[in-house]
PDB file of N, CA and C in Angstrom:
ATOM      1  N   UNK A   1      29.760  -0.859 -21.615  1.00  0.00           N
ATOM      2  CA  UNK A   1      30.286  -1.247 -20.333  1.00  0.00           C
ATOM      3  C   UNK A   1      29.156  -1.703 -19.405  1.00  0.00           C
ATOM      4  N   UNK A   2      27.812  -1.159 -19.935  1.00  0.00           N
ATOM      5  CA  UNK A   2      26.772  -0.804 -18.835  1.00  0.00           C
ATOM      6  C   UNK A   2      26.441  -2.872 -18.991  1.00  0.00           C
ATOM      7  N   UNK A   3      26.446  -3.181 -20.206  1.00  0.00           N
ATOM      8  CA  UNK A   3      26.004  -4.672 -20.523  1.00  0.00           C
ATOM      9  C   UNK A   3      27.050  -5.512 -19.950  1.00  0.00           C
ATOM     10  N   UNK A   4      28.148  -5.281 -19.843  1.00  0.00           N
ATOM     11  CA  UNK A   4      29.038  -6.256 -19.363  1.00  0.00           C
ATOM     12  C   UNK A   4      29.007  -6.397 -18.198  1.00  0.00           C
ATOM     13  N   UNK A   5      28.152  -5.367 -17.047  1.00  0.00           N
ATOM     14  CA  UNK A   5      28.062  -5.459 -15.763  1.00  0.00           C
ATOM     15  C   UNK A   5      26.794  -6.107 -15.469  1.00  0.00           C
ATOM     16  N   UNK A   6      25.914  -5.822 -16.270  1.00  0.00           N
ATOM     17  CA  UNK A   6      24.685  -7.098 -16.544  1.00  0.00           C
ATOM     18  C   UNK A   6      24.718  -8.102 -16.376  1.00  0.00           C
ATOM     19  N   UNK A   7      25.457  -8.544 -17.155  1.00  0.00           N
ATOM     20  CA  UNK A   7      26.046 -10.466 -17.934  1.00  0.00           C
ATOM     21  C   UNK A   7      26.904 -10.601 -16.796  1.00  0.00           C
ATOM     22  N   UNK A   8      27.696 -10.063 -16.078  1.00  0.00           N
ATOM     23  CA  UNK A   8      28.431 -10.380 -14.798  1.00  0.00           C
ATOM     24  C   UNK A   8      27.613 -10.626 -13.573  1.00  0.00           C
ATOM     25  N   UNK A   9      26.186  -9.673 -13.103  1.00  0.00           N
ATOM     26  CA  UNK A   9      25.512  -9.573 -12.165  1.00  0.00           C
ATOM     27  C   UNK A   9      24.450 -10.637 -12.328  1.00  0.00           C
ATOM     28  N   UNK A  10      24.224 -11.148 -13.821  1.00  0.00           N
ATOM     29  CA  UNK A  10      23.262 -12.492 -14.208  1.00  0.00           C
ATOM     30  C   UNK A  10      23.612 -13.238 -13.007  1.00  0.00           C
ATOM     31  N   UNK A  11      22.049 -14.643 -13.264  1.00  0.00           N
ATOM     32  CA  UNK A  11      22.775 -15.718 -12.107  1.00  0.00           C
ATOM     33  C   UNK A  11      23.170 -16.577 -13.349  1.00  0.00           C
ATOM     34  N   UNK A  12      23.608 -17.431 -12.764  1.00  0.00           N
ATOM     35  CA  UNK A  12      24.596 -18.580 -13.266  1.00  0.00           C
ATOM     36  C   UNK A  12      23.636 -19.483 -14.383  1.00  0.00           C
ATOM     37  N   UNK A  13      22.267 -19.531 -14.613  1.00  0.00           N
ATOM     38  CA  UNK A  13      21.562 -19.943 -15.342  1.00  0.00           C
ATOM     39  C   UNK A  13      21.244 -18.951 -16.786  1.00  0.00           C
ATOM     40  N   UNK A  14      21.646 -17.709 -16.580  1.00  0.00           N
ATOM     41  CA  UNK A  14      21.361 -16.767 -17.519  1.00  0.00           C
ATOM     42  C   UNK A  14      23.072 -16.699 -18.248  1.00  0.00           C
ATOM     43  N   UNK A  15      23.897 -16.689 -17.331  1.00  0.00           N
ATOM     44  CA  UNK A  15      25.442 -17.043 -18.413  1.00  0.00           C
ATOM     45  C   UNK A  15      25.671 -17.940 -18.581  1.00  0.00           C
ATOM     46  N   UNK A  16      24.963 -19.388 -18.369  1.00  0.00           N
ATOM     47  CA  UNK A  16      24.780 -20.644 -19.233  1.00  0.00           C
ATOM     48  C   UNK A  16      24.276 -20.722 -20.321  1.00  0.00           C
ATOM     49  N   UNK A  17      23.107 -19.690 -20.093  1.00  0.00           N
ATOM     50  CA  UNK A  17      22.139 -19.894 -21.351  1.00  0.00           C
ATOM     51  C   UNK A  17      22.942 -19.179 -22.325  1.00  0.00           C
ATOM     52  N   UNK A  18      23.407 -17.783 -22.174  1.00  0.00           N
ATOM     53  CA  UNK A  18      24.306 -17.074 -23.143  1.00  0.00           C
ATOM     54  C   UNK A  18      25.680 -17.477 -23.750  1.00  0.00           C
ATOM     55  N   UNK A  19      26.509 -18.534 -22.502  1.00  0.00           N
ATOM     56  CA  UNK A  19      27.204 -19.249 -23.382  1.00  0.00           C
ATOM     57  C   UNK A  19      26.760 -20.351 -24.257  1.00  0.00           C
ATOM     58  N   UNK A  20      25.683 -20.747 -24.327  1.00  0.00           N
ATOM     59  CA  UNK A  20      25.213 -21.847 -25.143  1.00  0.00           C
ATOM     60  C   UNK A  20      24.914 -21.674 -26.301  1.00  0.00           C
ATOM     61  N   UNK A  21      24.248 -19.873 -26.267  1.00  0.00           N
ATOM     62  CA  UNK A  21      23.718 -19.367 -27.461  1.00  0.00           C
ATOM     63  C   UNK A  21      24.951 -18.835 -28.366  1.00  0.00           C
ATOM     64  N   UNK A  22      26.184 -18.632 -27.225  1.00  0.00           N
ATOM     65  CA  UNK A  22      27.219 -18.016 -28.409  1.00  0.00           C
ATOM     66  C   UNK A  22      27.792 -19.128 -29.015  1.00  0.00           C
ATOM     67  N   UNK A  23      27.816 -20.355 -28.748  1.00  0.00           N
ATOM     68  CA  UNK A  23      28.678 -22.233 -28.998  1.00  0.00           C
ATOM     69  C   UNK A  23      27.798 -22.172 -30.295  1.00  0.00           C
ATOM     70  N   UNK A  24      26.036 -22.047 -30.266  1.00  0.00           N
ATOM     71  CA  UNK A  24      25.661 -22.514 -30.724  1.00  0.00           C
ATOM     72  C   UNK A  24      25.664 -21.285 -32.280  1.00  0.00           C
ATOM     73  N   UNK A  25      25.888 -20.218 -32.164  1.00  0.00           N
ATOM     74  CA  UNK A  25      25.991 -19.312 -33.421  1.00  0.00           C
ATOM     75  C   UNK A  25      27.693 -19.552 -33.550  1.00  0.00           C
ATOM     76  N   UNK A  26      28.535 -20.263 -32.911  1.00  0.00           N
ATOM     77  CA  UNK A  26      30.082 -20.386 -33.573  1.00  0.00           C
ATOM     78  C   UNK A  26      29.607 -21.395 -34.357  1.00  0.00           C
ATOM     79  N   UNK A  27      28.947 -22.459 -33.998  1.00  0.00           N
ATOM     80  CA  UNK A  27      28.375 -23.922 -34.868  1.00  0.00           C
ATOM     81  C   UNK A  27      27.666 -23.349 -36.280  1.00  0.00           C
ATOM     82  N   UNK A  28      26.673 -22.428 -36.287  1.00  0.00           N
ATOM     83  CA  UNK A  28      26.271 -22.125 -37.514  1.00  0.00           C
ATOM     84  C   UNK A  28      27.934 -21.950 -38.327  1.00  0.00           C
ATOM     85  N   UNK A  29      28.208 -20.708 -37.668  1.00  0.00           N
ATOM     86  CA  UNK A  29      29.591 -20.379 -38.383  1.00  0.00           C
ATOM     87  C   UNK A  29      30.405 -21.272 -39.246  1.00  0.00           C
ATOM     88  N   UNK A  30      30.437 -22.600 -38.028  1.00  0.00           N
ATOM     89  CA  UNK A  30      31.244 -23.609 -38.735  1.00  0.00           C
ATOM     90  C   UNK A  30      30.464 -24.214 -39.891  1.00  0.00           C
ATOM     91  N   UNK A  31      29.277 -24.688 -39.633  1.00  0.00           N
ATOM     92  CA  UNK A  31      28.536 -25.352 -40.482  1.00  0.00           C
ATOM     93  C   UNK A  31      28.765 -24.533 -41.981  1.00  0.00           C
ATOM     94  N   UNK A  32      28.311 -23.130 -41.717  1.00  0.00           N
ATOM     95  CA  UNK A  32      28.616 -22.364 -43.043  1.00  0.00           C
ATOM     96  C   UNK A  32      29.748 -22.108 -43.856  1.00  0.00           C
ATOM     97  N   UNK A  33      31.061 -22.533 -43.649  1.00  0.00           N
ATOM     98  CA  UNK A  33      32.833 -22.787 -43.784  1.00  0.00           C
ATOM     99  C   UNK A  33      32.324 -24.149 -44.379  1.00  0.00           C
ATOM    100  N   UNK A  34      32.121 -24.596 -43.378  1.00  0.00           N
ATOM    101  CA  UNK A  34      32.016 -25.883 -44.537  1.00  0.00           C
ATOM    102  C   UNK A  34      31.100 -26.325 -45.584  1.00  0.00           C
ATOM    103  N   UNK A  35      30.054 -25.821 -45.409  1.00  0.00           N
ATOM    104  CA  UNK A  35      29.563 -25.780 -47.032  1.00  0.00           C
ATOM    105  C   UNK A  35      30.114 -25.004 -47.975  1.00  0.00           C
ATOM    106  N   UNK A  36      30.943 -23.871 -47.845  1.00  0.00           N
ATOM    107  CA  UNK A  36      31.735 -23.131 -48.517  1.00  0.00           C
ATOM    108  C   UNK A  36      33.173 -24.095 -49.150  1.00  0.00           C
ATOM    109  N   UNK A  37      33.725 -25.087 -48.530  1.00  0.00           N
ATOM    110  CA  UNK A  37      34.799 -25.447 -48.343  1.00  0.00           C
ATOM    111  C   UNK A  37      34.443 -27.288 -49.731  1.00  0.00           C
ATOM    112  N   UNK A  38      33.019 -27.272 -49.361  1.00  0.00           N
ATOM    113  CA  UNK A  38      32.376 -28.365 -50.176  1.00  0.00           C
ATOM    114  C   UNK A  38      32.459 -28.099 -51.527  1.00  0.00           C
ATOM    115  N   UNK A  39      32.082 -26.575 -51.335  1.00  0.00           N
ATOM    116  CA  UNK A  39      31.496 -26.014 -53.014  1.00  0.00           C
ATOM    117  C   UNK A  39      32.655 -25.594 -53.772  1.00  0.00           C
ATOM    118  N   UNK A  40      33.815 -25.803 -53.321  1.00  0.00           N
ATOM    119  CA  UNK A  40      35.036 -24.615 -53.866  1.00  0.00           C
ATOM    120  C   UNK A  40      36.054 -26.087 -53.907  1.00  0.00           C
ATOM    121  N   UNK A  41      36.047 -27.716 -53.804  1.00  0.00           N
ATOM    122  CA  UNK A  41      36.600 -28.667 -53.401  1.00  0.00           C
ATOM    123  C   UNK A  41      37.785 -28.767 -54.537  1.00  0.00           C
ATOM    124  N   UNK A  42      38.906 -28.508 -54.510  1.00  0.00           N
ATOM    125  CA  UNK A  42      40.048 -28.788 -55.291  1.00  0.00           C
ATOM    126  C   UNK A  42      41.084 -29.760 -54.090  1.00  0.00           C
ATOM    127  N   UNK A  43      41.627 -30.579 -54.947  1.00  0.00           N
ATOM    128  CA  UNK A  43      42.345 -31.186 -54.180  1.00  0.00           C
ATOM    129  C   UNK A  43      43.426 -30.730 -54.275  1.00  0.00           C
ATOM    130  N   UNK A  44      44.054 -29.847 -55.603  1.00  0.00           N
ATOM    131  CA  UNK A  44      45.508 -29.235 -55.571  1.00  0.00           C
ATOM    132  C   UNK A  44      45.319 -28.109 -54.086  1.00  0.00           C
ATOM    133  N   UNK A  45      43.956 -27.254 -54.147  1.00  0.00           N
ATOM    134  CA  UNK A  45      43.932 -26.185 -53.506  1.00  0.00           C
ATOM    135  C   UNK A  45      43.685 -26.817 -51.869  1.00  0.00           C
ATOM    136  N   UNK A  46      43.291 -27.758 -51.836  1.00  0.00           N
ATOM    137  CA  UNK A  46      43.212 -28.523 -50.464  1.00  0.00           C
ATOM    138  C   UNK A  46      44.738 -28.791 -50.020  1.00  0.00           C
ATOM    139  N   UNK A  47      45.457 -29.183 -50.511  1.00  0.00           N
ATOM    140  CA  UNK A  47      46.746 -29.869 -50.420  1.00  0.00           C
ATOM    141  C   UNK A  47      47.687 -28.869 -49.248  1.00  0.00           C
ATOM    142  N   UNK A  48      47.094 -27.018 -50.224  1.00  0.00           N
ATOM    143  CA  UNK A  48      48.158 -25.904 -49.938  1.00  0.00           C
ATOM    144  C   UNK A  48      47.740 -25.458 -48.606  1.00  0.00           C
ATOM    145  N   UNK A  49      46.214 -25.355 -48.669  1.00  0.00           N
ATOM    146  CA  UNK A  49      46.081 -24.835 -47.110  1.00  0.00           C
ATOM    147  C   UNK A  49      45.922 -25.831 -46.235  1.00  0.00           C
ATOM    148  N   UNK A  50      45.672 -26.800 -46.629  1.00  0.00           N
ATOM    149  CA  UNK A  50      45.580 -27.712 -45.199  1.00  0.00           C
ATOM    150  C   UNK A  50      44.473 -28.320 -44.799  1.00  0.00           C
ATOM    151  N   UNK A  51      44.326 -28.757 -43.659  1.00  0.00           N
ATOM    152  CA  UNK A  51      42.981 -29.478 -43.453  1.00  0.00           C
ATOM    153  C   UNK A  51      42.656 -28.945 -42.036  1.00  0.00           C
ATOM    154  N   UNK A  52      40.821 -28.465 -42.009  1.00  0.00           N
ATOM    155  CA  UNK A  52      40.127 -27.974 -41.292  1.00  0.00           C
ATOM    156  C   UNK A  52      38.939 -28.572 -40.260  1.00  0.00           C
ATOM    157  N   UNK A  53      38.937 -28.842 -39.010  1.00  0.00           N
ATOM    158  CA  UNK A  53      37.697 -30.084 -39.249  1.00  0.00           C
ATOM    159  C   UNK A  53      36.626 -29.453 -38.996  1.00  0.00           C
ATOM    160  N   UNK A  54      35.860 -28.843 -39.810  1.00  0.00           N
ATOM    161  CA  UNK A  54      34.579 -27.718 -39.506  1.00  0.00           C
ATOM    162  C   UNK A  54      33.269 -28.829 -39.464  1.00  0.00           C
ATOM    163  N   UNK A  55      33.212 -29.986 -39.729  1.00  0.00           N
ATOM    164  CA  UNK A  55      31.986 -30.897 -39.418  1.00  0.00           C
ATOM    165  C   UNK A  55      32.138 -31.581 -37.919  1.00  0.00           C
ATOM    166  N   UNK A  56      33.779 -31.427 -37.211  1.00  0.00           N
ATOM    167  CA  UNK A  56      33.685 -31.937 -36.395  1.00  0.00           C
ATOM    168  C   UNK A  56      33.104 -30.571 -35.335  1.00  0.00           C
ATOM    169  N   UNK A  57      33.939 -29.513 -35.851  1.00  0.00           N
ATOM    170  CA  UNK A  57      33.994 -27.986 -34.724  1.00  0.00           C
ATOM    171  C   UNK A  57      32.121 -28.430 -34.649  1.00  0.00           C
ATOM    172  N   UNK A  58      31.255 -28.237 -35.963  1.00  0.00           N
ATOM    173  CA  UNK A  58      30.272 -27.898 -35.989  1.00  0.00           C
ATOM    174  C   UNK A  58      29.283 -29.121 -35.290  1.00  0.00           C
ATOM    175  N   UNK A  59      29.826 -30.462 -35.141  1.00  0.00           N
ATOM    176  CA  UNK A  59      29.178 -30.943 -34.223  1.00  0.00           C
ATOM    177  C   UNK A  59      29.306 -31.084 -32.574  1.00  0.00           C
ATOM    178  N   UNK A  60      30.680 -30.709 -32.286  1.00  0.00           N
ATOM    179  CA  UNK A  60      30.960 -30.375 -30.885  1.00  0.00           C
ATOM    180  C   UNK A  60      30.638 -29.061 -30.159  1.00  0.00           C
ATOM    181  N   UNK A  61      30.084 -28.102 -30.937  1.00  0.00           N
ATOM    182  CA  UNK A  61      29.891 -26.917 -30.723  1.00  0.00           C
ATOM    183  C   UNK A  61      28.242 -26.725 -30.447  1.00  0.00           C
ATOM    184  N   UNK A  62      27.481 -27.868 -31.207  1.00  0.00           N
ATOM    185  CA  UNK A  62      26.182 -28.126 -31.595  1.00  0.00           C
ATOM    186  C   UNK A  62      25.618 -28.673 -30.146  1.00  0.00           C
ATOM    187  N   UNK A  63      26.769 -29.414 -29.899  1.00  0.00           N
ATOM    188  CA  UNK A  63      26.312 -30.598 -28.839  1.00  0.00           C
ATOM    189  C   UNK A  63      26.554 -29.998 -27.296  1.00  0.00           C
ATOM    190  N   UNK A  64      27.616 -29.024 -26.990  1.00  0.00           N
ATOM    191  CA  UNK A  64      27.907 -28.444 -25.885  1.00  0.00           C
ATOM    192  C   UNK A  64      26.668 -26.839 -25.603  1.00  0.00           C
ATOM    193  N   UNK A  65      26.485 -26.440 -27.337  1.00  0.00           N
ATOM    194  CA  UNK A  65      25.321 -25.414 -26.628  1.00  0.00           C
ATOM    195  C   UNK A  65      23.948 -25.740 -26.306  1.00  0.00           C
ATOM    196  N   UNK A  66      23.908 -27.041 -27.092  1.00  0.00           N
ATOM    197  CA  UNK A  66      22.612 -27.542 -26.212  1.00  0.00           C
ATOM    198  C   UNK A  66      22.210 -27.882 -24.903  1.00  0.00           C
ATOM    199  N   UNK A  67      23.550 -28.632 -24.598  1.00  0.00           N
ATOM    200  CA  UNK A  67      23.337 -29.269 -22.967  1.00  0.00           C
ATOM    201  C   UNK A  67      22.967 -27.867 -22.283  1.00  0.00           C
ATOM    202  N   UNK A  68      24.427 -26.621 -23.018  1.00  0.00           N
ATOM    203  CA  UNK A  68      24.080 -25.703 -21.938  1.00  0.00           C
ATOM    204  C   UNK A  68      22.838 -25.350 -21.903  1.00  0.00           C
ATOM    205  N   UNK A  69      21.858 -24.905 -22.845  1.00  0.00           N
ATOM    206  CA  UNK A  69      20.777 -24.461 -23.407  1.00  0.00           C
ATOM    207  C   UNK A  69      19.755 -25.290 -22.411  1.00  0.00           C
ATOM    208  N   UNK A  70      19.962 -26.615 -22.657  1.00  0.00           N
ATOM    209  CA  UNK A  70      18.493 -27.429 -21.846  1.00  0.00           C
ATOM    210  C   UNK A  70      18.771 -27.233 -20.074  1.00  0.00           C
ATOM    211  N   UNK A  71      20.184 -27.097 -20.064  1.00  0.00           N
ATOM    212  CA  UNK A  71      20.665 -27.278 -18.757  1.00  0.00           C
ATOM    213  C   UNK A  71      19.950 -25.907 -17.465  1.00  0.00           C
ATOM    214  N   UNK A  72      19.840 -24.588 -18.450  1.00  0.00           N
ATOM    215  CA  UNK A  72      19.419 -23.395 -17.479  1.00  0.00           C
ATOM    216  C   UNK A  72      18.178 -23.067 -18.663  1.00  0.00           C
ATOM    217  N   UNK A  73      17.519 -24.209 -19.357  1.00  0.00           N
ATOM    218  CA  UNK A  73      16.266 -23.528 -19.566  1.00  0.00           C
ATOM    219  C   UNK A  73      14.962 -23.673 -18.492  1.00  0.00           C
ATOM    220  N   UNK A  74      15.158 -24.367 -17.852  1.00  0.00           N
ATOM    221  CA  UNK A  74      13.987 -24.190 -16.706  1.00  0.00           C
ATOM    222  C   UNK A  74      13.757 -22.994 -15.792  1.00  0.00           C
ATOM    223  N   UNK A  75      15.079 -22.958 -15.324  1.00  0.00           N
ATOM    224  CA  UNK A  75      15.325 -21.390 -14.670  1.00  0.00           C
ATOM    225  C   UNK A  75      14.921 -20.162 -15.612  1.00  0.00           C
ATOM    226  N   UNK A  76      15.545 -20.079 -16.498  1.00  0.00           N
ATOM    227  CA  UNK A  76      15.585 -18.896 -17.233  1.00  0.00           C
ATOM    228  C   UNK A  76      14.215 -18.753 -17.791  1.00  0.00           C
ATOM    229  N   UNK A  77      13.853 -19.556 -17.931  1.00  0.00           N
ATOM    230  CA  UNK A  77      11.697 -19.998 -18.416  1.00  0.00           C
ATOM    231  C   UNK A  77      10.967 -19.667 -16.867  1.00  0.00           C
ATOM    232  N   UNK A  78      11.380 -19.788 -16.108  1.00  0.00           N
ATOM    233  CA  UNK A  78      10.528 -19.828 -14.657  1.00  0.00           C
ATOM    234  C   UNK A  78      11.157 -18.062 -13.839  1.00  0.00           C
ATOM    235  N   UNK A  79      11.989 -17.886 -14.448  1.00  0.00           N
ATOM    236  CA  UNK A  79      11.852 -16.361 -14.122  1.00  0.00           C
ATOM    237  C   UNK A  79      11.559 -15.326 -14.758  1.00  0.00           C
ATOM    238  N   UNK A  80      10.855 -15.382 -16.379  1.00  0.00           N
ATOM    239  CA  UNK A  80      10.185 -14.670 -17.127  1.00  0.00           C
ATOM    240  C   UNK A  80       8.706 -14.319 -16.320  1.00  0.00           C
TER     241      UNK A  80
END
């Protein structure tokens, strides 16, 4: 509880940076589904579950934690 009042009392450059870092470990996530999804490729077994877009998740996810990332790294570097 004691951390969630932390991450609330942060300034606005420190829960940028932390949402950027969590976008950017969902992006590994995705990236790793889909090399899984490469290696296992059946088209009968594709057919049943469906279609996933984990190269797109993993580049929109890539691209939004960076901005956040560059966006409050000056701050978050200049108050260390």
């Amino acid at each position: 509880m004691e951390l969630l009042t932390q991450i609330a009392l942060a300034s606005d450059a420190v829960q940028l940076a932390l949402v950027g870092a969590f976008c950017w470990a969902l992006a590994v996530v995705c990236l790793l589904m889909d090399r899984m999804r490469e290696k296992r490729r059946s088209p009968e077994r594709l057919e049943k579950v469906g279609f996933m877009p984990w190269t797109s998740l993993f580049v929109a996810l890539a691209i939004i934690g960076g901005g956040c990332l560059a966006t409050s790294l000056p701050v978050v570097l200049g108050s260390l």
